[in-house]
Protein backbone atom coordinates (compact mmCIF):
# COMPACT_ATOMS: atom_id res chain seq x y z
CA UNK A 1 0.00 0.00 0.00
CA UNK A 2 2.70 2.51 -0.90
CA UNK A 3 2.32 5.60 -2.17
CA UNK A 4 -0.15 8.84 -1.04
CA UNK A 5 -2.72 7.79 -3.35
CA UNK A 6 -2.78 3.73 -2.77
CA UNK A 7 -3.20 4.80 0.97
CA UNK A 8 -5.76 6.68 1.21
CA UNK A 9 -8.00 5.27 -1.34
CA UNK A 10 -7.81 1.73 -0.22
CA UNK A 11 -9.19 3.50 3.25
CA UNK A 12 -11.38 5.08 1.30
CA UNK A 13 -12.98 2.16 0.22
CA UNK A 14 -12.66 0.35 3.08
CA UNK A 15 -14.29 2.49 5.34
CA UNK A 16 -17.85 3.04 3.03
CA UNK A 17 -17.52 -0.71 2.41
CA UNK A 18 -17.47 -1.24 6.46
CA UNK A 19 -20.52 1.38 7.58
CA UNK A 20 -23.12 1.62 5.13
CA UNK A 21 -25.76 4.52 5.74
CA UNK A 22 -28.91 4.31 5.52
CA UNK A 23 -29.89 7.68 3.62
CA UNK A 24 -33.95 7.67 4.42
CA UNK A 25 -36.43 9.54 2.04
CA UNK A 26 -33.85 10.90 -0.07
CA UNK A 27 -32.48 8.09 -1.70
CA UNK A 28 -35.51 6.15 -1.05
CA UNK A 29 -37.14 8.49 -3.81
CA UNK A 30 -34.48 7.55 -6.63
CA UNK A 31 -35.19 3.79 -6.15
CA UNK A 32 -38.52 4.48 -5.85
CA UNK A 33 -37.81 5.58 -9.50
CA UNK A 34 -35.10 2.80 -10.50
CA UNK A 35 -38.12 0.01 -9.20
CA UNK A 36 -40.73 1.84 -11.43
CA UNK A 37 -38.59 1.86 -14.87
CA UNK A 38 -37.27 -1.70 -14.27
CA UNK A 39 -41.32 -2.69 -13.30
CA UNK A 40 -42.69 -1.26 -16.51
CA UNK A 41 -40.56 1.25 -18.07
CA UNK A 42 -42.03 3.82 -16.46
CA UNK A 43 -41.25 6.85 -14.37
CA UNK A 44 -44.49 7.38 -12.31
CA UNK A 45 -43.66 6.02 -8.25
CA UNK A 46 -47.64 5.86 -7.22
CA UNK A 47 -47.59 2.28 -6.66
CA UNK A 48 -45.16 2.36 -4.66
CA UNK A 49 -46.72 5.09 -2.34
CA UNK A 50 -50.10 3.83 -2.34
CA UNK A 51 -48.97 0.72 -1.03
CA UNK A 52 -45.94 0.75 0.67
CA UNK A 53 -45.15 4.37 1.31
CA UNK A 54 -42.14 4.11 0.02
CA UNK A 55 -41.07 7.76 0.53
CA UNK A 56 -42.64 11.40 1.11
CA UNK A 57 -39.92 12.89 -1.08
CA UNK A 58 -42.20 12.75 -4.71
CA UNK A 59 -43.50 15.65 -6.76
CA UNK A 60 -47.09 15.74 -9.02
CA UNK A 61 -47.46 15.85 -12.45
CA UNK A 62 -50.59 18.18 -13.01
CA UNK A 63 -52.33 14.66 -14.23
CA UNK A 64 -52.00 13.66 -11.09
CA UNK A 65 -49.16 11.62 -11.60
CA UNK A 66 -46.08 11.18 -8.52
CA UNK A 67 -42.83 11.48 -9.51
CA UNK A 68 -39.32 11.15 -7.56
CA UNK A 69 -38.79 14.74 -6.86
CA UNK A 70 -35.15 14.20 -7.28
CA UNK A 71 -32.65 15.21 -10.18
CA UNK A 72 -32.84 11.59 -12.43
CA UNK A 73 -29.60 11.51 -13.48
CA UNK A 74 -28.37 8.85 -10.83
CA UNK A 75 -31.60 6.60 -11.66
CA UNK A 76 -30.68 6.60 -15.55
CA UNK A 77 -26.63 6.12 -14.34
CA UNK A 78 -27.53 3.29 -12.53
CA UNK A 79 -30.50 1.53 -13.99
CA UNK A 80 -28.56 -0.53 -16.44
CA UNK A 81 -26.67 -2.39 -13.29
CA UNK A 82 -30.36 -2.12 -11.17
CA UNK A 83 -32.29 -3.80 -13.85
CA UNK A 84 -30.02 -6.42 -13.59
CA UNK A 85 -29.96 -7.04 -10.12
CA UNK A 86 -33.49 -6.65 -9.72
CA UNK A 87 -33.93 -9.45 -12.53
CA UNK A 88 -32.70 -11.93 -10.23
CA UNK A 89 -33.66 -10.51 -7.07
CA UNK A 90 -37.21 -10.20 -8.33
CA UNK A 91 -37.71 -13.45 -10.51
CA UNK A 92 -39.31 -15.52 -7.94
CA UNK A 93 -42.07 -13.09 -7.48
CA UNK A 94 -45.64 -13.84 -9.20
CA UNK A 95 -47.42 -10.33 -8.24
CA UNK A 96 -46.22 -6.57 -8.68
CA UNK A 97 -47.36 -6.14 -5.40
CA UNK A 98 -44.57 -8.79 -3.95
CA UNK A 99 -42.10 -7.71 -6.62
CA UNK A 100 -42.28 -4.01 -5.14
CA UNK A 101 -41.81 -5.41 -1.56
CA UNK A 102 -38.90 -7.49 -2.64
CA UNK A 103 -37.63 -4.20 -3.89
CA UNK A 104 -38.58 -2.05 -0.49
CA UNK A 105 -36.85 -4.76 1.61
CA UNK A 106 -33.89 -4.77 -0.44
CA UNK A 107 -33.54 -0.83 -0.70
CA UNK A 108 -30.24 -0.84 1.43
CA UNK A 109 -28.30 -3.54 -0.19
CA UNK A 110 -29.25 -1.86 -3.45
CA UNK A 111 -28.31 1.60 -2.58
CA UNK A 112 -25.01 -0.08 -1.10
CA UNK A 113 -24.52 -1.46 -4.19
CA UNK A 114 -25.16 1.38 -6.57
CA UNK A 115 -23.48 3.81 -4.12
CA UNK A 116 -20.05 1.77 -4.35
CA UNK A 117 -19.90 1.47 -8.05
CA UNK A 118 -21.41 5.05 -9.01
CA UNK A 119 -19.91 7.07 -6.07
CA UNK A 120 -17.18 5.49 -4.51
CA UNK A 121 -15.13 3.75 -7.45
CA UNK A 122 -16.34 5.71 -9.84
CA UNK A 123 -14.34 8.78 -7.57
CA UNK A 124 -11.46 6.81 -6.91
CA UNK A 125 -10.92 5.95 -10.06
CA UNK A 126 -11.10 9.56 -11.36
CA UNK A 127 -8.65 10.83 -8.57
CA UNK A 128 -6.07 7.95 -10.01
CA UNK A 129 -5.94 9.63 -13.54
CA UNK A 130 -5.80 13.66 -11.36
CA UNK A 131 -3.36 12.47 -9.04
CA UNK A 132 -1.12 10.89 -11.37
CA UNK A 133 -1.19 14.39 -13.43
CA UNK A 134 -0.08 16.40 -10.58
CA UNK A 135 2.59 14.17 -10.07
CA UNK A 136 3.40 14.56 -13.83
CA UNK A 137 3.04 18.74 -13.11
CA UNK A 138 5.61 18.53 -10.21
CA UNK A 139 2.55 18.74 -7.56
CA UNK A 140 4.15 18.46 -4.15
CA UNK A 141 3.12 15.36 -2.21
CA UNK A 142 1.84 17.02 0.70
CA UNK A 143 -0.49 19.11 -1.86
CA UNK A 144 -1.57 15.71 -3.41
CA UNK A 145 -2.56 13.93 -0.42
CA UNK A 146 -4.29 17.48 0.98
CA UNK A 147 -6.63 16.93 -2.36
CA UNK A 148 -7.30 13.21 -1.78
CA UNK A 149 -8.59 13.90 1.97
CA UNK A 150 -10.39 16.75 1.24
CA UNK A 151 -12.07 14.96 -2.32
CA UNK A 152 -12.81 11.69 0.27
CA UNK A 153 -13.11 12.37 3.61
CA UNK A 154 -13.63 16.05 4.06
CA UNK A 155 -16.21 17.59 1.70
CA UNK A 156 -19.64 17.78 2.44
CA UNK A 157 -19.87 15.42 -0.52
CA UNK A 158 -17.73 12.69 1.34
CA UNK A 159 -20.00 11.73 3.79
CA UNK A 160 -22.73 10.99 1.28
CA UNK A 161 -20.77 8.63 -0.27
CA UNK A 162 -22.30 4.95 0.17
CA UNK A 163 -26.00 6.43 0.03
CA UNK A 164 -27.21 6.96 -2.92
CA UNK A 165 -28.51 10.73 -2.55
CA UNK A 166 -26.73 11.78 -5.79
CA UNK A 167 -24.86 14.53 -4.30
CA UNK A 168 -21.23 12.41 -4.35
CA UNK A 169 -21.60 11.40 -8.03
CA UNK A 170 -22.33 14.95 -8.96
CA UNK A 171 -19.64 16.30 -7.25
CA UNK A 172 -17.51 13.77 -9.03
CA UNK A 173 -18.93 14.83 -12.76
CA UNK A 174 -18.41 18.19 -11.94
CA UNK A 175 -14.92 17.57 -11.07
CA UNK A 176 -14.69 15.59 -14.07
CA UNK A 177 -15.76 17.43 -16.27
CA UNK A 178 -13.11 20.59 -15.53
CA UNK A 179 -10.15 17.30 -15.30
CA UNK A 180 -11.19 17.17 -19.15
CA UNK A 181 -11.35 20.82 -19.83
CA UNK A 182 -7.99 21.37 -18.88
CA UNK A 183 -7.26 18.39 -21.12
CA UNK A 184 -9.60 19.72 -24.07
CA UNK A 185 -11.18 16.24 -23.85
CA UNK A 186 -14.85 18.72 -25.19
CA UNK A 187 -16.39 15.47 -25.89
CA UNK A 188 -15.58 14.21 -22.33
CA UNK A 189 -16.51 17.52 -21.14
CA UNK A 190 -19.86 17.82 -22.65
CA UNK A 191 -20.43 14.41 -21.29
CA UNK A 192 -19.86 14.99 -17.63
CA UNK A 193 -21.00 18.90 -17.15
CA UNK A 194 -24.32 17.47 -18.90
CA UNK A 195 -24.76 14.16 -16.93
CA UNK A 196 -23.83 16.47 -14.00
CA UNK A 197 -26.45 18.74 -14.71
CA UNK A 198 -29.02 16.09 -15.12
CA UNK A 199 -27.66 14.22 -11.83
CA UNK A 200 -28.40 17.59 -9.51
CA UNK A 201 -29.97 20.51 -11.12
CA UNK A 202 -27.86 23.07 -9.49
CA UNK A 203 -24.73 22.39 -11.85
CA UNK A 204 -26.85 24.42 -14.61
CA UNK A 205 -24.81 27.12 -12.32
CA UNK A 206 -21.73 25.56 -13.59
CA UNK A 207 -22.73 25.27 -16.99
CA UNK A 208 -23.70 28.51 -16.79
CA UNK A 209 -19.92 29.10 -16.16
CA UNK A 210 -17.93 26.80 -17.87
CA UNK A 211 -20.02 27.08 -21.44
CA UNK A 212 -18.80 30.81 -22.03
CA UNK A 213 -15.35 30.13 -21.35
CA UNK A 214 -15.08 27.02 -23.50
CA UNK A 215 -16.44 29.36 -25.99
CA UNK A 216 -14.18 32.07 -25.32
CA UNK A 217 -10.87 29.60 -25.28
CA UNK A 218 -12.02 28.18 -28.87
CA UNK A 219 -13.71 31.07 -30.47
CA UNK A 220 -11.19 30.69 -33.18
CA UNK A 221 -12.34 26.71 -33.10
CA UNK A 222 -15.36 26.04 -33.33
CA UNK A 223 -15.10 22.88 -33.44
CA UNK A 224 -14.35 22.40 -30.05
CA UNK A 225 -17.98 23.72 -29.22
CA UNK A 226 -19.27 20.67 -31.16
CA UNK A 227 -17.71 18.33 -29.62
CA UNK A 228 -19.09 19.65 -25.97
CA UNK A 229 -22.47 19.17 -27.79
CA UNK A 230 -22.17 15.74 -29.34
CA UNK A 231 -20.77 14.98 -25.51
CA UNK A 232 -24.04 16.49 -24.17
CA UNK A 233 -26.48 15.08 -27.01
CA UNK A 234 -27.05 11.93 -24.49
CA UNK A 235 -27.60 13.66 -21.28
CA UNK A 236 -29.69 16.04 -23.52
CA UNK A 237 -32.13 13.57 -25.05
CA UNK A 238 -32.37 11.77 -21.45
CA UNK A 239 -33.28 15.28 -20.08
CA UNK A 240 -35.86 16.00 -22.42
CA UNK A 241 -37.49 12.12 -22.27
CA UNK A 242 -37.54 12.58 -18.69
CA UNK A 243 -38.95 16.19 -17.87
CA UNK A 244 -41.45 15.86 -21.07
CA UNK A 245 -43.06 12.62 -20.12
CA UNK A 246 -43.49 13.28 -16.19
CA UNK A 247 -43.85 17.08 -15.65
CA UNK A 248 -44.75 18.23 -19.06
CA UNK A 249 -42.23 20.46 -20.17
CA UNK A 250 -38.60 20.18 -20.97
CA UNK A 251 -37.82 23.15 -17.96
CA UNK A 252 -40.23 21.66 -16.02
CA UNK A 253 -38.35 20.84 -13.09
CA UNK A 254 -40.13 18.81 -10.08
CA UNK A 255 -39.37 21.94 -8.46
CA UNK A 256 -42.22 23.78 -9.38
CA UNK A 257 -44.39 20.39 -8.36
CA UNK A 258 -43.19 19.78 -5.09
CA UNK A 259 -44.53 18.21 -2.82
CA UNK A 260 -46.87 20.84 -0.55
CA UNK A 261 -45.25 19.57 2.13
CA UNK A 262 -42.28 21.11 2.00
CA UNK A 263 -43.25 24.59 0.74
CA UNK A 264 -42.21 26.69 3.37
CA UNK A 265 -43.49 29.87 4.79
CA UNK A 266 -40.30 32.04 4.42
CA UNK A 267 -40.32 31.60 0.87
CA UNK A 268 -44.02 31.36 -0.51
CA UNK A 269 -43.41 34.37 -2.33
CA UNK A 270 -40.98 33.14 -4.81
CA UNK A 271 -39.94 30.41 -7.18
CA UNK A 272 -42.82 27.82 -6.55
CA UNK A 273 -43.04 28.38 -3.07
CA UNK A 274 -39.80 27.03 -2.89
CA UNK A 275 -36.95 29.70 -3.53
CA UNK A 276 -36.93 33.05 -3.24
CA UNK A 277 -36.06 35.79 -5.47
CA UNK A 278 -33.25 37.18 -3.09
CA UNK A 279 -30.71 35.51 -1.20
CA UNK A 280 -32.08 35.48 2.71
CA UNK A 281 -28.73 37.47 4.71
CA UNK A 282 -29.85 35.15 7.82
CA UNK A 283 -29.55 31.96 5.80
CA UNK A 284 -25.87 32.75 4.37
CA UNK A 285 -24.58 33.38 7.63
CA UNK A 286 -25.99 30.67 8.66
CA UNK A 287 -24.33 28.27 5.67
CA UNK A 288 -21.39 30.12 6.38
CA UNK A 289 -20.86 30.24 10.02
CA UNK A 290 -23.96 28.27 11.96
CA UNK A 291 -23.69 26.16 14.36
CA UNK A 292 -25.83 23.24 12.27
CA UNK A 293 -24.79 24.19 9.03
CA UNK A 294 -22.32 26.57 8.99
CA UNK A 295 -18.65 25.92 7.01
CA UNK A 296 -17.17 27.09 9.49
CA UNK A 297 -18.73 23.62 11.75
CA UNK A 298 -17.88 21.66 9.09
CA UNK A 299 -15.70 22.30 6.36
CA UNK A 300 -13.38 25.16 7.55
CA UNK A 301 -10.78 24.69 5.04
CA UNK A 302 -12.99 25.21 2.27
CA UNK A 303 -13.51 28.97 3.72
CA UNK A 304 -9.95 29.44 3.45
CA UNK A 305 -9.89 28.43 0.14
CA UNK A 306 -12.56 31.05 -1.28
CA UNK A 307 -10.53 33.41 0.42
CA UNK A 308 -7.77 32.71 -1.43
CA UNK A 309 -9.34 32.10 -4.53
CA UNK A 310 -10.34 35.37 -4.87
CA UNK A 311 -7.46 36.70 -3.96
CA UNK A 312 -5.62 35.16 -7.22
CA UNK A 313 -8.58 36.27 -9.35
CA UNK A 314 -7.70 39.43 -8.97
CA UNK A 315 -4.53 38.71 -10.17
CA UNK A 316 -6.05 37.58 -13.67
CA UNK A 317 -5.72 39.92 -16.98
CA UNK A 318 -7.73 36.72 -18.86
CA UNK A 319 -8.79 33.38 -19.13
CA UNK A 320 -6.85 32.26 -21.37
CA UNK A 321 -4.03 29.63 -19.79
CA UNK A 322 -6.45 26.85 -18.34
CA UNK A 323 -5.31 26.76 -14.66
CA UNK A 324 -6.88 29.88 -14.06
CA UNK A 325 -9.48 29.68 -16.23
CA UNK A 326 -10.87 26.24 -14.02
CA UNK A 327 -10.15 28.35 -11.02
CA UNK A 328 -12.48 30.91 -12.36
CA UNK A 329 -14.81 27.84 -12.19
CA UNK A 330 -14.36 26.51 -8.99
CA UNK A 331 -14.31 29.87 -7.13
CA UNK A 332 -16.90 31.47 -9.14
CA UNK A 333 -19.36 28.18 -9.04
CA UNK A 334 -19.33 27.66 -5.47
CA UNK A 335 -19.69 31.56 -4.56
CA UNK A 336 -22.63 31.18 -6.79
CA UNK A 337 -23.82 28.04 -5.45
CA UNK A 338 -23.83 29.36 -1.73
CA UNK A 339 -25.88 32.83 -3.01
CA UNK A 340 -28.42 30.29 -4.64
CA UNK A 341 -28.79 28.48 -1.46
CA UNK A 342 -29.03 31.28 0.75
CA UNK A 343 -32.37 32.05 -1.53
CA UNK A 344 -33.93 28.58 -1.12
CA UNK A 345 -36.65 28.31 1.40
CA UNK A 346 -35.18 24.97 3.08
CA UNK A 347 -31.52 26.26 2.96
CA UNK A 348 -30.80 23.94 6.05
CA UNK A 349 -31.57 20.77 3.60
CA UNK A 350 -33.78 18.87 6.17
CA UNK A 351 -32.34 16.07 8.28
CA UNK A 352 -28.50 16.03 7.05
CA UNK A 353 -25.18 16.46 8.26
CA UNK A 354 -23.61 20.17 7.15
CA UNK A 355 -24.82 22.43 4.03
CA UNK A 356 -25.97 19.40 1.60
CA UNK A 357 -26.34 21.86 -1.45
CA UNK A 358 -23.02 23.67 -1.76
CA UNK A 359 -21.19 19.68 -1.46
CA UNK A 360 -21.06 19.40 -5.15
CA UNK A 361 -18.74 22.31 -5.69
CA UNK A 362 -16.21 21.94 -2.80
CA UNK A 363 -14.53 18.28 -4.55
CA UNK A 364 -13.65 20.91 -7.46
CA UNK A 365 -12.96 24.15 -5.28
CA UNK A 366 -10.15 21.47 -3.67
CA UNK A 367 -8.65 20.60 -7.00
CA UNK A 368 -8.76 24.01 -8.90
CA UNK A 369 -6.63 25.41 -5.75
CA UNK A 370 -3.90 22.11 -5.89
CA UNK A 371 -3.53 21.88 -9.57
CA UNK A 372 -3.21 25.59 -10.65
CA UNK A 373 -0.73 26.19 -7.47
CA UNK A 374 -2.49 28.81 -5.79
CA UNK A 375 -1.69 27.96 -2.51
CA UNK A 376 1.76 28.77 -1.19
CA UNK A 377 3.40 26.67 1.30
CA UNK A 378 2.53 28.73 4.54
CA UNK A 379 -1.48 28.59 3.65
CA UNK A 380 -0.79 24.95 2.14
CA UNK A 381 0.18 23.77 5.91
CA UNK A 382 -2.94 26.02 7.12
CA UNK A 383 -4.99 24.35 5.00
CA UNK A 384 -4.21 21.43 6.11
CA UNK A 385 -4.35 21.96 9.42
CA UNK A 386 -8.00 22.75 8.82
CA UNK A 387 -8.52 19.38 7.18
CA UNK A 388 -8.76 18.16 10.76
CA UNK A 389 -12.16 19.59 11.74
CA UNK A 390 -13.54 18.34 8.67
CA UNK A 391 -12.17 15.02 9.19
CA UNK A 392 -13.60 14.66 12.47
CA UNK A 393 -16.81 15.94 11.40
CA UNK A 394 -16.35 12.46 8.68
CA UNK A 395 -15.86 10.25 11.63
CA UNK A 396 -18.73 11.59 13.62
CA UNK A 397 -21.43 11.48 10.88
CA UNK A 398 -20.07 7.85 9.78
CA UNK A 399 -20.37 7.17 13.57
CA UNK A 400 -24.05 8.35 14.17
CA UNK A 401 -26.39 9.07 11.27
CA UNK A 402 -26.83 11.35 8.17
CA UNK A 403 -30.13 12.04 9.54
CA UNK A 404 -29.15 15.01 11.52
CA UNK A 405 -31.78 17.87 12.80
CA UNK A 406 -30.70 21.63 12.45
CA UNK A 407 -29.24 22.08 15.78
CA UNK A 408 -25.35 22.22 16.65
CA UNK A 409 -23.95 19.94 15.24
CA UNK A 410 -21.29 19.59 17.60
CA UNK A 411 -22.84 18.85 21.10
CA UNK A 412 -25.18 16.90 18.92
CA UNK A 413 -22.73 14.10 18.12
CA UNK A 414 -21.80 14.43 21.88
CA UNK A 415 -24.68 13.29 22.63
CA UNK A 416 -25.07 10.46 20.25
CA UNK A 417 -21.79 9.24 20.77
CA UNK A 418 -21.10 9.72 24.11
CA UNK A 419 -24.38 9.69 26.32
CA UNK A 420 -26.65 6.95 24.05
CA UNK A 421 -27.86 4.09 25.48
CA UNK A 422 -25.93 1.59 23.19
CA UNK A 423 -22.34 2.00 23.01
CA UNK A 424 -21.74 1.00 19.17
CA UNK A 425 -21.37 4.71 17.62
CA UNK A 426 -18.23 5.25 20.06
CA UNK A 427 -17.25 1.86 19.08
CA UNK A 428 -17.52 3.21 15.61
CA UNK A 429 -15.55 6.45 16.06
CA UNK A 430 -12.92 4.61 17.64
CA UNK A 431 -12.66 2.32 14.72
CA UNK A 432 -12.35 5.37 12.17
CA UNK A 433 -10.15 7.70 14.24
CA UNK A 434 -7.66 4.30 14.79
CA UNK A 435 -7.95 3.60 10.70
CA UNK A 436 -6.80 6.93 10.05
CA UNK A 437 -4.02 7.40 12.36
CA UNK A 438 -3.31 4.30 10.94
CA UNK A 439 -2.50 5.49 7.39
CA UNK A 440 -1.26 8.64 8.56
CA UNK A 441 1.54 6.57 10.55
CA UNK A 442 1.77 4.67 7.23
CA UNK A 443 2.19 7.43 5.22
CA UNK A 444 5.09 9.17 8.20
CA UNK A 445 7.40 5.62 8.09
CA UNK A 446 7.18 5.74 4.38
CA UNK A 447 8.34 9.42 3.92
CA UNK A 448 11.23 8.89 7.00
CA UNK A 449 12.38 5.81 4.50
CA UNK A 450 12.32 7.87 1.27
């Protein structure tokens, strides 16, 4: 197990392998979905809440019709391996009625399963191909194995890793999709961005983003341009199928269809009674500095980063050498992201650990920051210092639940850990503070030998 990379990615692994999570409405809603289309090809979940309430997270078609209310991306991803699985799991079954329970009772080991291949490997195998291109740029170690903690242990997106909410795999096409943009892989690019968009609906703010600049970097080659489109024709088509057939429109998002349940009172006046027109000031200091969302709780390193981000975009006369141009991206996307948040009624994203809806942008905020160089060494060893929160944070939710209320986070897992009447979440944090001290003595003896 030598080397920065091997070591932390066979933890990685290890460690979503060894405490699944059981993700509750969320990613009950995208099976929901995954058992309708391998039932009957279709996208409609009613059976499945008529007769099992499977999940309160749908959204109505104005037919009448429930649909998962979630992004489908991660449903059409993994429905090719799901159909498979459920062929076999479901073959003994002479009703629909028993086939759908067989489904319900195996939602866990499913959304293991998919989880695993779609989120974990899927990231580890994309952080092989960056890692072994910053060693190829001269990337210092220490800046390497910052990225691969902060990509799989310490983002927001990290601890949704082995449930499949969809917020890990879209973090990972987003991050993706600028590894091939540096690489002019358009194809690639137009790929990933559009999958990513189709995954979690808030990476239109990246596209938003990233399609000017591809524009502006090839205006002289054009040609580029169509290969981000023939990249994009698949999510495209899969998009249109999706949003046509259940909600009517191809920018009808389940959005405006949501269930009423989860309208909220602060922002009835906007979008759909769902997000407001202007970002709420009480919200984005609470994303950036509450005690049950805030960075600050949770991800401190990634508010050093911004900081510095912007502080080297003011160095920039253009976009035109790629390093800068992706850190355009990352900065710019997640700044955006957190303003967008700030204006959505249920900013605190219900019963989860830290802000859920800026997770997909911090993966890339990590990797813009390591590959262009903009840290120096001082704010490197800073940064990494503030890894240590965030890691923590990892162990605890891993420990405990992903179900968390919006209350402090911190005496929170106290309380769960420490003062519960069964001892096996301590038992847990023990076993994930030991496996990381672990590799980090692994990685100490091997850089003493070298």
């Amino acid at each position: 197990m030598k080397g920065v990379y091997w070591r932390w990615t066979v933890l990685f692994i290890l460690l979503n392998l060894s405490i699944p999570k059981v993700g509750g409405p969320n990613p009950y809603s995208r099976l929901a979905q995954l058992a309708s289309m391998a039932e009957d090809g279709s996208f409609a979940i009613d059976f499945q809440l008529d007769e099992i309430n499977w999940t309160n997270d749908w959204a109505q078609s104005s037919d009448g019709a429930r649909f998962s209310n979630k992004a489908p991306g991660p449903a059409f991803i993994a429905f090719p391996l799901y159909k498979v699985m459920d062929f076999f799991q479901t073959m003994g079954e002479a009703s629909k009625k028993e086939r759908f329970i067989k489904r319900w009772n195996l939602k866990h080991l499913n959304g293991g399963i998919l989880s695993l291949v779609f989120q974990v490997l899927l990231t580890a195998l994309l952080m092989f191909f960056i890692d072994q291109s910053l060693v190829k740029n001269g990337i210092s170690q220490g800046a390497r194995e910052f990225l691969l903690l902060a990509v799989y242990f310490a983002s927001i997106s990290s601890v949704f890793m082995n449930t499949f909410f969809g917020h890990a795999l879209a973090a990972t096409l987003v991050l993706g999709s600028v590894y091939f943009f540096e690489r002019k892989k358009y194809f690639f690019v137009g790929l990933w961005s559009g999958l990513a968009l189709l995954s979690d609906y808030s990476a239109g703010i990246f596209l938003i983003l990233l399609l000017p600049v591809i524009v502006w970097q090839n205006r002289r080659n054009l040609s580029a341009c169509g290969r981000v489109g023939a990249g994009a024709f698949l999510p495209f088509v899969l998009w249109a199928y999706y949003h046509i057939s259940a909600f009517g429109g191809l920018l009808s998002l389940p959005l405006a269809h949501q269930n009423p349940d989860f309208i909220t009172d602060e922002s009835a006046e906007g979008l759909s009674g769902v997000l407001s027109m202007l970002p709420n000031p009480r919200a984005l200091l609470g994303l950036l500095f509450g005690g049950s969302r805030g960075l600050l709780m949770s991800s401190p390193w990634v508010l050093l980063l911004v900081v510095m981000g912007f502080k080297e975009l003011f160095k920039i006369s253009n976009l035109k050498f790629d390093g800068k141009a992706s850190l355009f991206l990352g900065v710019a996307f997640f700044s955006l992201l957190l303003l967008f948040n700030s204006a959505f009624g249920a900013w605190e994203a219900g019963a989860s650990p830290g802000a859920r809806y800026l997770s997909i942008a911090m993966p890339l905020l990590a990797y813009v920051m390591i590959s262009g160089e903009f840290l120096s060494e001082k704010f490197l060893r800073l940064a990494r210092w503030l890894l240590f929160p965030s890691l923590l944070f990892f162990c605890c939710v891993y420990a405990t639940t992903l179900l968390l209320p919006a209350e402090a986070l911190w005496p929170l897992f106290v309380d769960r850990i420490f003062y519960a009447d069964r001892l096996s979440a301590l038992y847990r944090l023990v076993f994930l503070l030991l496996s990381f001290g672990v590799v980090f003595v692994l990685g100490q003896r091997e850089r003493r030998v070298s």
